[in-house]
PDB file of N, CA and C in Angstrom:
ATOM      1  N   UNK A   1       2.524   1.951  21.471  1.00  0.00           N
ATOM      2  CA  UNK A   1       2.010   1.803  20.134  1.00  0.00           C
ATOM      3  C   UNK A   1       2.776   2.735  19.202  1.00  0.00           C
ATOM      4  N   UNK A   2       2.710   2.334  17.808  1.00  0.00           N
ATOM      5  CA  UNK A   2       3.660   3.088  16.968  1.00  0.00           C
ATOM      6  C   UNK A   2       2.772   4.115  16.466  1.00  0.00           C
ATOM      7  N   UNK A   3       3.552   5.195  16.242  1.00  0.00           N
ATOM      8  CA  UNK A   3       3.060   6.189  15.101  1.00  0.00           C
ATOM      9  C   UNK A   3       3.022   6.031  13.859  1.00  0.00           C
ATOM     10  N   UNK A   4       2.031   6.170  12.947  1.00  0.00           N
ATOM     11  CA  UNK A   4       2.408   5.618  11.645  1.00  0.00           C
ATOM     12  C   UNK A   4       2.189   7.446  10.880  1.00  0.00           C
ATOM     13  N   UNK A   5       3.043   7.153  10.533  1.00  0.00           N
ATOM     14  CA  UNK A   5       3.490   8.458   9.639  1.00  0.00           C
ATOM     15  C   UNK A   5       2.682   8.551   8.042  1.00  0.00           C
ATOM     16  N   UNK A   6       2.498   7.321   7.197  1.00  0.00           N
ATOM     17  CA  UNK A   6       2.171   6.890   6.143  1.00  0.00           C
ATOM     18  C   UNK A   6       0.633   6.790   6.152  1.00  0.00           C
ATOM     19  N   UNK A   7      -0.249   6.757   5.874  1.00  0.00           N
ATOM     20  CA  UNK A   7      -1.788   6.235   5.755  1.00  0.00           C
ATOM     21  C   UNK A   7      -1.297   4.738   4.940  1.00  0.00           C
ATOM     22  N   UNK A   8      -2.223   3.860   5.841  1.00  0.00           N
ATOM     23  CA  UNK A   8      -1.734   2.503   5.161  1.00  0.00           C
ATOM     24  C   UNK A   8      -2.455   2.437   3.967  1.00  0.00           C
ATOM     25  N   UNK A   9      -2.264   1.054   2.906  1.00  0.00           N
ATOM     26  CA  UNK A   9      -2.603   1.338   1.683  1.00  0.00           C
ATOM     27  C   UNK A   9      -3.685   0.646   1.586  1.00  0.00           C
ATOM     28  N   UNK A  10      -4.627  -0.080   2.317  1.00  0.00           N
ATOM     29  CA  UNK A  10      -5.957  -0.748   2.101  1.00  0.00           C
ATOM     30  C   UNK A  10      -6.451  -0.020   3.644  1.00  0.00           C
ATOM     31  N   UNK A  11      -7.599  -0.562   3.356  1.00  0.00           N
ATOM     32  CA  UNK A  11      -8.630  -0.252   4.187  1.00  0.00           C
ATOM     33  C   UNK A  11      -8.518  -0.719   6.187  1.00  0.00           C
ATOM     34  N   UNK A  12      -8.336  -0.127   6.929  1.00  0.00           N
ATOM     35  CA  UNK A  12      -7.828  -0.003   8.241  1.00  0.00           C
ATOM     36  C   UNK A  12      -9.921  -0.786   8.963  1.00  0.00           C
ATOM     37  N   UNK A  13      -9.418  -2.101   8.902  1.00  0.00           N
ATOM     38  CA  UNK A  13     -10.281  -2.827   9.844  1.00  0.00           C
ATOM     39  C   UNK A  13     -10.692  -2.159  11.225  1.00  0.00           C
ATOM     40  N   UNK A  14      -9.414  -2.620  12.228  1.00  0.00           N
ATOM     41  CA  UNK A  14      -9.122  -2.631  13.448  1.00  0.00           C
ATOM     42  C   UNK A  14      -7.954  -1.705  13.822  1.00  0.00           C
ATOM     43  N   UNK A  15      -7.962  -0.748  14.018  1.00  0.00           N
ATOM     44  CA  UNK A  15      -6.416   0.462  14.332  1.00  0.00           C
ATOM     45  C   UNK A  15      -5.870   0.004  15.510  1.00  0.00           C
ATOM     46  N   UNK A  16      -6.327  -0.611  16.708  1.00  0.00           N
ATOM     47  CA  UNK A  16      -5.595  -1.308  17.916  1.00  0.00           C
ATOM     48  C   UNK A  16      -6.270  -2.679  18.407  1.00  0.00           C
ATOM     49  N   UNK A  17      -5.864  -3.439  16.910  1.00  0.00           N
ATOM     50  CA  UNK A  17      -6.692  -4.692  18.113  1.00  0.00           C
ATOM     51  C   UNK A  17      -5.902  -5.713  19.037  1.00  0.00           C
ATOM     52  N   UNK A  18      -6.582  -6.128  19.739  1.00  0.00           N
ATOM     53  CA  UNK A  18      -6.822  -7.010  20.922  1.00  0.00           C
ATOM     54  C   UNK A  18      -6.504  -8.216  20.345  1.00  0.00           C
ATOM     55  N   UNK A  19      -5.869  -9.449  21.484  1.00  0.00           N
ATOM     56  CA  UNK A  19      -5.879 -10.787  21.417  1.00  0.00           C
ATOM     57  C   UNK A  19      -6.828 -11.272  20.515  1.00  0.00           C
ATOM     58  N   UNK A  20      -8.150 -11.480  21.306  1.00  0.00           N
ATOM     59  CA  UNK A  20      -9.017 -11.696  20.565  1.00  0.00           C
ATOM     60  C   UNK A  20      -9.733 -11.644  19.110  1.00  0.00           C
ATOM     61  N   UNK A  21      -9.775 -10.294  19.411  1.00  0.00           N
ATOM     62  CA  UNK A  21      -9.571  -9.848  17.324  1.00  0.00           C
ATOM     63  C   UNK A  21      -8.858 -10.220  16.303  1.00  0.00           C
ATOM     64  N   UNK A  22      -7.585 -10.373  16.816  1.00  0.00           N
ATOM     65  CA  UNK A  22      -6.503 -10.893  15.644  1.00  0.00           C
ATOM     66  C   UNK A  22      -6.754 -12.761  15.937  1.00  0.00           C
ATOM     67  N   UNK A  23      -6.995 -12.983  16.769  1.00  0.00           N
ATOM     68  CA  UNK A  23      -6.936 -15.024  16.929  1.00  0.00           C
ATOM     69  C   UNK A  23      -8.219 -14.996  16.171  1.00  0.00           C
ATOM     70  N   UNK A  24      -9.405 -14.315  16.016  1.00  0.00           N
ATOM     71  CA  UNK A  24     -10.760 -14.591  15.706  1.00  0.00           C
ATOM     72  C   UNK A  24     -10.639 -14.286  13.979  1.00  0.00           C
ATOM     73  N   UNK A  25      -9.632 -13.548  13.665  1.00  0.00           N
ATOM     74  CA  UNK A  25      -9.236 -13.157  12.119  1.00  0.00           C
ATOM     75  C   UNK A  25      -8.545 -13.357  11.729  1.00  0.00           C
ATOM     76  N   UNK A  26      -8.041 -15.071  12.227  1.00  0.00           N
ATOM     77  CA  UNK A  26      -7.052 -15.880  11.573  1.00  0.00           C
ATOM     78  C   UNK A  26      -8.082 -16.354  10.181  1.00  0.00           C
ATOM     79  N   UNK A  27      -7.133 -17.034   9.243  1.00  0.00           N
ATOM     80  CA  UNK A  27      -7.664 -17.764   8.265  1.00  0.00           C
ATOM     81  C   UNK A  27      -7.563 -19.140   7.755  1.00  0.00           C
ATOM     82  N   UNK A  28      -8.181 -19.604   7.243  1.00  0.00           N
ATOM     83  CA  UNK A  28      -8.145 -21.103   7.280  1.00  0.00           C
ATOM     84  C   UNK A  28      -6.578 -21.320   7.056  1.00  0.00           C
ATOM     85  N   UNK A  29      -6.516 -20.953   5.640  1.00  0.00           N
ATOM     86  CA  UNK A  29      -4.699 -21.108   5.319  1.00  0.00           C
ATOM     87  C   UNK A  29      -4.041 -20.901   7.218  1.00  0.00           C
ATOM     88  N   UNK A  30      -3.954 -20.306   7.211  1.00  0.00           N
ATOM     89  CA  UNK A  30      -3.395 -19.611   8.145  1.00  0.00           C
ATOM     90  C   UNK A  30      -3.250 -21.305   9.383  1.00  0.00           C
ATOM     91  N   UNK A  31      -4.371 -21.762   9.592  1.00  0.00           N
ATOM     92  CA  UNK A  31      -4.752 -22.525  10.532  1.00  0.00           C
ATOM     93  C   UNK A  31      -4.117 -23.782   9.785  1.00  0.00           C
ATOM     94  N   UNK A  32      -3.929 -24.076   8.590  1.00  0.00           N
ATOM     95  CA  UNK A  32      -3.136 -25.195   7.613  1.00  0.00           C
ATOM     96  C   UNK A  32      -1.520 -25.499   8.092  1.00  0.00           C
ATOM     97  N   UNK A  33      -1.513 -23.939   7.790  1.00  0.00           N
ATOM     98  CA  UNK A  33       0.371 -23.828   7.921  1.00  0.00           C
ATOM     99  C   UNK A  33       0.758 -23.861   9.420  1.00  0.00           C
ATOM    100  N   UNK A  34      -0.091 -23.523  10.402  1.00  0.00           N
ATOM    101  CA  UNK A  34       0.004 -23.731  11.668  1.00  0.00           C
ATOM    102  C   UNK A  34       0.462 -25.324  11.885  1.00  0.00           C
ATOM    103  N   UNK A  35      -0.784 -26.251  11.625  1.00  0.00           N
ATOM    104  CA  UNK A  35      -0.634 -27.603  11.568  1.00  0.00           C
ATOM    105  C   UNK A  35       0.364 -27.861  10.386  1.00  0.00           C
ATOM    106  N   UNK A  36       0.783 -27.871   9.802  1.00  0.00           N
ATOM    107  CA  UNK A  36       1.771 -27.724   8.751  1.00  0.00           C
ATOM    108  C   UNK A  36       2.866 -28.164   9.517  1.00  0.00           C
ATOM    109  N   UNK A  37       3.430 -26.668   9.707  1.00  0.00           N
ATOM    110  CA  UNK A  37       4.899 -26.605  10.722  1.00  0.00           C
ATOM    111  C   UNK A  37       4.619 -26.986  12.106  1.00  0.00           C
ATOM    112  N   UNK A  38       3.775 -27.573  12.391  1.00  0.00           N
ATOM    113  CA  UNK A  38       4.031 -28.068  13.486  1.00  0.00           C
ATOM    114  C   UNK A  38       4.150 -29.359  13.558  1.00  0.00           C
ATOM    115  N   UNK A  39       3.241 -30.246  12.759  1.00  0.00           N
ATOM    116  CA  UNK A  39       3.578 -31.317  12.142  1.00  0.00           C
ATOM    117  C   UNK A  39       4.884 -32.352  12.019  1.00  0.00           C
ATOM    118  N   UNK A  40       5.278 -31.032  11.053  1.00  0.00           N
ATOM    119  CA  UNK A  40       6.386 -31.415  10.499  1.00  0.00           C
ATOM    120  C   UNK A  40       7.975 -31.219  11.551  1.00  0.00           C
ATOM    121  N   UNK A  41       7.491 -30.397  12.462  1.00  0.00           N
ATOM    122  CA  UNK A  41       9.031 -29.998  13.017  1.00  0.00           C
ATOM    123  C   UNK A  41       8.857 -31.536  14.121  1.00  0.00           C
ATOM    124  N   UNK A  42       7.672 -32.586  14.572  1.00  0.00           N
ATOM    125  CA  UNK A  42       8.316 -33.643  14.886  1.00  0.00           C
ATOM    126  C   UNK A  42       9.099 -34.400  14.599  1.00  0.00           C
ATOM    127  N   UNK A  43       9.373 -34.643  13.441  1.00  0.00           N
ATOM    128  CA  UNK A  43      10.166 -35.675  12.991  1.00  0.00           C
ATOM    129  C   UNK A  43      11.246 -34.812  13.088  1.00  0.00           C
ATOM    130  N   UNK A  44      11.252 -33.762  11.923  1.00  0.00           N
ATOM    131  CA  UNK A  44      12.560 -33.117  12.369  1.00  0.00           C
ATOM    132  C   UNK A  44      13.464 -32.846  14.088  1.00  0.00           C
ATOM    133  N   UNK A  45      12.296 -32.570  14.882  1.00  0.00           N
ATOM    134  CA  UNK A  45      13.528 -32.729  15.782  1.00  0.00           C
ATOM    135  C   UNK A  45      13.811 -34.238  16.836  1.00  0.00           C
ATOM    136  N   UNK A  46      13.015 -35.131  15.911  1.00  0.00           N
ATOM    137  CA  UNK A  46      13.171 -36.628  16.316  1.00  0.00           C
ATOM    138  C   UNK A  46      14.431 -36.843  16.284  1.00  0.00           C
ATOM    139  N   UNK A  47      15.263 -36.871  14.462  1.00  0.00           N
ATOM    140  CA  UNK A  47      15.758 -36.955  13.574  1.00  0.00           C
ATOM    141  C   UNK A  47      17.692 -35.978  14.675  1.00  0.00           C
ATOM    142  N   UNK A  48      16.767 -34.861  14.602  1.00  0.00           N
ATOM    143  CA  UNK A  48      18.012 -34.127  15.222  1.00  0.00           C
ATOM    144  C   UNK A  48      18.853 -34.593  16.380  1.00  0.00           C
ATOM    145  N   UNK A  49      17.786 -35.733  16.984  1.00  0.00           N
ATOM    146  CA  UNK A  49      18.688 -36.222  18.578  1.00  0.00           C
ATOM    147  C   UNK A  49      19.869 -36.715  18.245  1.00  0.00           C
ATOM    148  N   UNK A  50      21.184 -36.537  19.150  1.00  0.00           N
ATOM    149  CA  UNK A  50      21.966 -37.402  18.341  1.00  0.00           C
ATOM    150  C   UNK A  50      22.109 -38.225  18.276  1.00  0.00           C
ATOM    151  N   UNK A  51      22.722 -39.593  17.174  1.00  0.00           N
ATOM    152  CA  UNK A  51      22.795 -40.471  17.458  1.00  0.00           C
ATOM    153  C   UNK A  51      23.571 -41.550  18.292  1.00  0.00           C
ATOM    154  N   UNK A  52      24.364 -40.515  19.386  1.00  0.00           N
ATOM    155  CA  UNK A  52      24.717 -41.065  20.468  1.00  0.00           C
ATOM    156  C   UNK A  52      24.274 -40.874  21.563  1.00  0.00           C
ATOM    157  N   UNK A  53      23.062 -40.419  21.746  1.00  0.00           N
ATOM    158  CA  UNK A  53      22.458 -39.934  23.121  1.00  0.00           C
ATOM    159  C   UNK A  53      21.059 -40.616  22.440  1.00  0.00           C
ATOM    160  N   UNK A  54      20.753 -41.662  22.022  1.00  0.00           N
ATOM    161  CA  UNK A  54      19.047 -42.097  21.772  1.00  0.00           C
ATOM    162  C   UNK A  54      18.423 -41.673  22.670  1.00  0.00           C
ATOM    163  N   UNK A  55      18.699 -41.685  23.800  1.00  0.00           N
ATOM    164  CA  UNK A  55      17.414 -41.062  24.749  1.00  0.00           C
ATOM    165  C   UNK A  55      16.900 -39.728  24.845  1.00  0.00           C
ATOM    166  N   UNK A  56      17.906 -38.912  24.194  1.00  0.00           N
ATOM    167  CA  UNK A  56      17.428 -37.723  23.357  1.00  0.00           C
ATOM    168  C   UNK A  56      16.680 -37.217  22.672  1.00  0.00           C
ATOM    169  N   UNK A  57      16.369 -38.567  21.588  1.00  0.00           N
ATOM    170  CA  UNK A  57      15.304 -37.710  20.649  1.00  0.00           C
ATOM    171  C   UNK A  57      14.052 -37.630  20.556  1.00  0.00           C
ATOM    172  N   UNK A  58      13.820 -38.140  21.654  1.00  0.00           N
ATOM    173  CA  UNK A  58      11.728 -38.288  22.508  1.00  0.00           C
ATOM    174  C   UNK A  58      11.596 -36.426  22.923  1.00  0.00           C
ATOM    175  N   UNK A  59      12.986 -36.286  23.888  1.00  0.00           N
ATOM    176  CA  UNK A  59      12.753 -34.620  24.253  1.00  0.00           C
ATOM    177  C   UNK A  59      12.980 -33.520  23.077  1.00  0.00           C
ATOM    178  N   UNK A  60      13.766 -34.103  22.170  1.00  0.00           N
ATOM    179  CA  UNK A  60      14.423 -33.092  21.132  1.00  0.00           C
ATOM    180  C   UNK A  60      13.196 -32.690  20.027  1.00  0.00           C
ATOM    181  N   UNK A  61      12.185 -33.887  20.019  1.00  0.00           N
ATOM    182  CA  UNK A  61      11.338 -33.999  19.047  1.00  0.00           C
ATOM    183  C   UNK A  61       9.898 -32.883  19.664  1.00  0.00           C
ATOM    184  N   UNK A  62      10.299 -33.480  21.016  1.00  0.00           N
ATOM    185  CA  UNK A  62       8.983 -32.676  21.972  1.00  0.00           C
ATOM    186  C   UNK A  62       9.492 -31.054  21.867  1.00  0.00           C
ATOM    187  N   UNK A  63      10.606 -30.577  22.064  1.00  0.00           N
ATOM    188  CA  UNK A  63      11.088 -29.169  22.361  1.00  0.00           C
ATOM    189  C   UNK A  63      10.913 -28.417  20.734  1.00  0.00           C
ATOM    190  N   UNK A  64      11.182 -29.529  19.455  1.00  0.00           N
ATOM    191  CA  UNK A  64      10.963 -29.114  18.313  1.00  0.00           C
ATOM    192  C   UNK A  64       9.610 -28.620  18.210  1.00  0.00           C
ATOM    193  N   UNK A  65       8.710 -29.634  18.549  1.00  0.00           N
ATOM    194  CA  UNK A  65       7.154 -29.479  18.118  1.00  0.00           C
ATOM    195  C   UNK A  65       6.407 -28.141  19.104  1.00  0.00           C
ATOM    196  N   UNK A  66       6.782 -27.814  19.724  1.00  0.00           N
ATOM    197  CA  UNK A  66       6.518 -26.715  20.832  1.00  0.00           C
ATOM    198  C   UNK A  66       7.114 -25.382  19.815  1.00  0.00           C
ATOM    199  N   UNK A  67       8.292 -25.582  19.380  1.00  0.00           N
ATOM    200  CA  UNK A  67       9.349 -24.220  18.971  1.00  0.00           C
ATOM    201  C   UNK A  67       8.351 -24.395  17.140  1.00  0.00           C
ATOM    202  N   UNK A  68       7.944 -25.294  16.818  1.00  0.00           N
ATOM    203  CA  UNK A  68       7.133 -25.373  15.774  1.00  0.00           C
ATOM    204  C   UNK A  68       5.953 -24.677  15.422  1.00  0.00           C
ATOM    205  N   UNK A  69       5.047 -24.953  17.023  1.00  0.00           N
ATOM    206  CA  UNK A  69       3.725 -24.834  17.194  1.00  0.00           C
ATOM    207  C   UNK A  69       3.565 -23.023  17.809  1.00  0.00           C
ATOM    208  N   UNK A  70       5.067 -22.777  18.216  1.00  0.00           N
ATOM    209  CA  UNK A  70       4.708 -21.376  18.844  1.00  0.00           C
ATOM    210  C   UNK A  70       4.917 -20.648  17.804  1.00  0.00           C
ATOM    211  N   UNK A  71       6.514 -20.892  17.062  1.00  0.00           N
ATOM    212  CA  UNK A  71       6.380 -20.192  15.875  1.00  0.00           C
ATOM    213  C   UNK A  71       5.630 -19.512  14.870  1.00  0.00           C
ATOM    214  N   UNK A  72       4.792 -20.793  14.188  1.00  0.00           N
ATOM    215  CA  UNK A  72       3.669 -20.846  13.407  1.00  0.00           C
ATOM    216  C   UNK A  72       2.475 -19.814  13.719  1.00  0.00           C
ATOM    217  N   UNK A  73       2.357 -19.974  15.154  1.00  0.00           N
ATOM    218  CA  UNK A  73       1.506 -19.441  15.841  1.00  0.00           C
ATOM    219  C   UNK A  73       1.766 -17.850  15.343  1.00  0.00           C
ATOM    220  N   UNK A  74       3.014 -17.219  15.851  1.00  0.00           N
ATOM    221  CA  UNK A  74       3.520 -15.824  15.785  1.00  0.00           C
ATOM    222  C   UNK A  74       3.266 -15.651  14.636  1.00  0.00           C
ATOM    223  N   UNK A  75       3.702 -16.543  13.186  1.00  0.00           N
ATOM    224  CA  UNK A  75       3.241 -15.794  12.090  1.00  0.00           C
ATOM    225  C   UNK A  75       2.450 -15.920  11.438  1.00  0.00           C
ATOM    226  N   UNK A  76       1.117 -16.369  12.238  1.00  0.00           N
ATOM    227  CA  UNK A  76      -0.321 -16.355  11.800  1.00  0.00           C
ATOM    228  C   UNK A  76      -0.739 -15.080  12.634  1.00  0.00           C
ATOM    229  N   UNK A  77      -0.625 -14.835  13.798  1.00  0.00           N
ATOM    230  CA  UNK A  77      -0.769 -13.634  14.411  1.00  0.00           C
ATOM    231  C   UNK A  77      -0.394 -12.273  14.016  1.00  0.00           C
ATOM    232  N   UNK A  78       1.011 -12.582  13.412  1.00  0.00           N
ATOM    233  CA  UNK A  78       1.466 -11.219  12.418  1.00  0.00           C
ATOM    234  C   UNK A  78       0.590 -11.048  11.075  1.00  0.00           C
ATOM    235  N   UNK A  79       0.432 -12.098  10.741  1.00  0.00           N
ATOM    236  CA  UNK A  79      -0.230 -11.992   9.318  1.00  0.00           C
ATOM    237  C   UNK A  79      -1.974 -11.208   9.412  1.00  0.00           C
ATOM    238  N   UNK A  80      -2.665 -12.108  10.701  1.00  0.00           N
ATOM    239  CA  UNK A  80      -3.680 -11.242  10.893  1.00  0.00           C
ATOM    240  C   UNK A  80      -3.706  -9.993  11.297  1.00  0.00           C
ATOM    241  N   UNK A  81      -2.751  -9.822  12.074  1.00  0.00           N
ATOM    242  CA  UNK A  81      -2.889  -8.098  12.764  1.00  0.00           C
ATOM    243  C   UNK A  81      -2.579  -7.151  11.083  1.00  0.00           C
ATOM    244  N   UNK A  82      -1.814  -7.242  10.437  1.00  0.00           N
ATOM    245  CA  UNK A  82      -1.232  -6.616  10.024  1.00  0.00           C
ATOM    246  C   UNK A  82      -2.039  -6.536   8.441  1.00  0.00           C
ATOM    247  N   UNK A  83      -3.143  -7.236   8.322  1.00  0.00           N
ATOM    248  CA  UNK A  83      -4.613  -7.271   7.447  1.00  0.00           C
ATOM    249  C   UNK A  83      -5.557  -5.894   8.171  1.00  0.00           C
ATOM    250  N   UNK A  84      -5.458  -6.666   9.724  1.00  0.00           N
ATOM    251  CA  UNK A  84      -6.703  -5.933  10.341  1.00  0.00           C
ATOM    252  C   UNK A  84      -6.332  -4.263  10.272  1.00  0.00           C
ATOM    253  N   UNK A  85      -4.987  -3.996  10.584  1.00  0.00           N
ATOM    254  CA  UNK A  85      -4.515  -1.946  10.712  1.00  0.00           C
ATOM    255  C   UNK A  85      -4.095  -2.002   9.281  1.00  0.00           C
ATOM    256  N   UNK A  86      -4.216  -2.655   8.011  1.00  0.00           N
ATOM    257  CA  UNK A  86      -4.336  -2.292   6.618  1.00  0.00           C
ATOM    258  C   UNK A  86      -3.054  -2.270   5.970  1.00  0.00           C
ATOM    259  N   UNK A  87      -2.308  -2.865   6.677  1.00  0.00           N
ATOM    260  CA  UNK A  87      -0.502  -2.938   6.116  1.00  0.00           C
ATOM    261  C   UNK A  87      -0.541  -4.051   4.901  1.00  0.00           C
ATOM    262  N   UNK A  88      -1.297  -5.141   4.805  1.00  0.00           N
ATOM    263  CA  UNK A  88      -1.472  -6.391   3.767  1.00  0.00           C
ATOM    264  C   UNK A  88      -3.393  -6.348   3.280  1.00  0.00           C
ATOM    265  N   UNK A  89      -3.473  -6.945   1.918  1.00  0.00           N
ATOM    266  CA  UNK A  89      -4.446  -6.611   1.330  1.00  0.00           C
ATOM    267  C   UNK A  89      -5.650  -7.610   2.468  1.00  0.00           C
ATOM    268  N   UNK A  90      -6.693  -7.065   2.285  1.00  0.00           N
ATOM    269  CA  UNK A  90      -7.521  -7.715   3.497  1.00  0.00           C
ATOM    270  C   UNK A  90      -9.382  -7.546   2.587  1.00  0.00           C
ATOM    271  N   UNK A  91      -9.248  -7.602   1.309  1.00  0.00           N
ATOM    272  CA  UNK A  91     -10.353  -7.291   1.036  1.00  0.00           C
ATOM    273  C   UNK A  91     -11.573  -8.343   1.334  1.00  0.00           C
ATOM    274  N   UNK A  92     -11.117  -9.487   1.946  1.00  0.00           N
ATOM    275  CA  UNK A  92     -12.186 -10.849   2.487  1.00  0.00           C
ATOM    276  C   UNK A  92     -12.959 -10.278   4.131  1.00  0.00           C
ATOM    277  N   UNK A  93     -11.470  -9.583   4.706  1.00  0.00           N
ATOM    278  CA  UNK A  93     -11.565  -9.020   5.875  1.00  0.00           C
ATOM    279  C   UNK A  93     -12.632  -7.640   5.903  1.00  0.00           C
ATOM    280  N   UNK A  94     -12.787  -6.557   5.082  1.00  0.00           N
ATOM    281  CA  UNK A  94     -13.233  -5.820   5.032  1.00  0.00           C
ATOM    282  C   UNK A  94     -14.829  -6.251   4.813  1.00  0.00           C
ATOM    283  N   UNK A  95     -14.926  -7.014   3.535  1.00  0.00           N
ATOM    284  CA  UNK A  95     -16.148  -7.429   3.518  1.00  0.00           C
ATOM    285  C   UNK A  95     -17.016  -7.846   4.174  1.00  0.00           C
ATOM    286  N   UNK A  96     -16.457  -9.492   5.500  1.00  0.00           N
ATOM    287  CA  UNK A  96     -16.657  -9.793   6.201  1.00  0.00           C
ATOM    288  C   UNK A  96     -17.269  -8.499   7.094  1.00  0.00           C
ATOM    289  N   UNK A  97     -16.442  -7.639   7.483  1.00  0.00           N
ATOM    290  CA  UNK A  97     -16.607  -6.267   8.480  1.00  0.00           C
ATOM    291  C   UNK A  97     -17.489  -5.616   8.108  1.00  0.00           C
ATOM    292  N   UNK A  98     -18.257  -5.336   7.029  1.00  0.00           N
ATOM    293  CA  UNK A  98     -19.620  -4.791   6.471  1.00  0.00           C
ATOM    294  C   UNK A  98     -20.176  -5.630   6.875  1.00  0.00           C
ATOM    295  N   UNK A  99     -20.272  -7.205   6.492  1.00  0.00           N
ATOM    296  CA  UNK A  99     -21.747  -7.743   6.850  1.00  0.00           C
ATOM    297  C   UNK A  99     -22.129  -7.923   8.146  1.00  0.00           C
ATOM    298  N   UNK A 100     -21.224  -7.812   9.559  1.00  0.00           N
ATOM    299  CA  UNK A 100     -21.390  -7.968  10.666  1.00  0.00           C
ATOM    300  C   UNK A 100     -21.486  -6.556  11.338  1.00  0.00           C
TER     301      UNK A 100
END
């Protein structure tokens, strides 16, 4: 774990959280752009097979939507952690954390 030298600039939720904590303090947006880019990277890597290998672009489209869906994933995960230890503004998050 890192040392943080700085006091972050909003309010510190969670100082080491867990899997759980950060997947459970995703946000809707968050869950949009997931399906979003993942969505969307089928066609794109339909599109990418070449067009001399057609039998290509069933796997190219499948390996896209995976590299789509994990992606997305990572930067919904960054986005929550980094609300919860107070690095990005989180004042929905904090609130939430009083009433529970």
């Amino acid at each position: 774990m890192a040392i943080i030298i700085t006091p972050p600039p909003y309010p510190v939720i969670n100082s080491n959280p867990d899997f759980k904590a950060v997947v459970r303090n995703f946000k809707r947006n968050e869950y949009e752009r997931m399906g979003f880019f993942t969505l969307i990277s089928i066609p794109l890597g339909y599109f990418a097979g070449t067009s001399n290998l057609p039998q290509m672009r069933v796997p190219s489209a499948v390996l896209a939507t995976v590299i789509g869906a994990t992606g997305s994933f990572c930067l919904a995960y960054q986005a929550s952690t980094l609300r919860l230890i107070g690095l990005r503004p989180n004042d929905e998050d904090v609130n939430a954390a009083k009433r529970s």
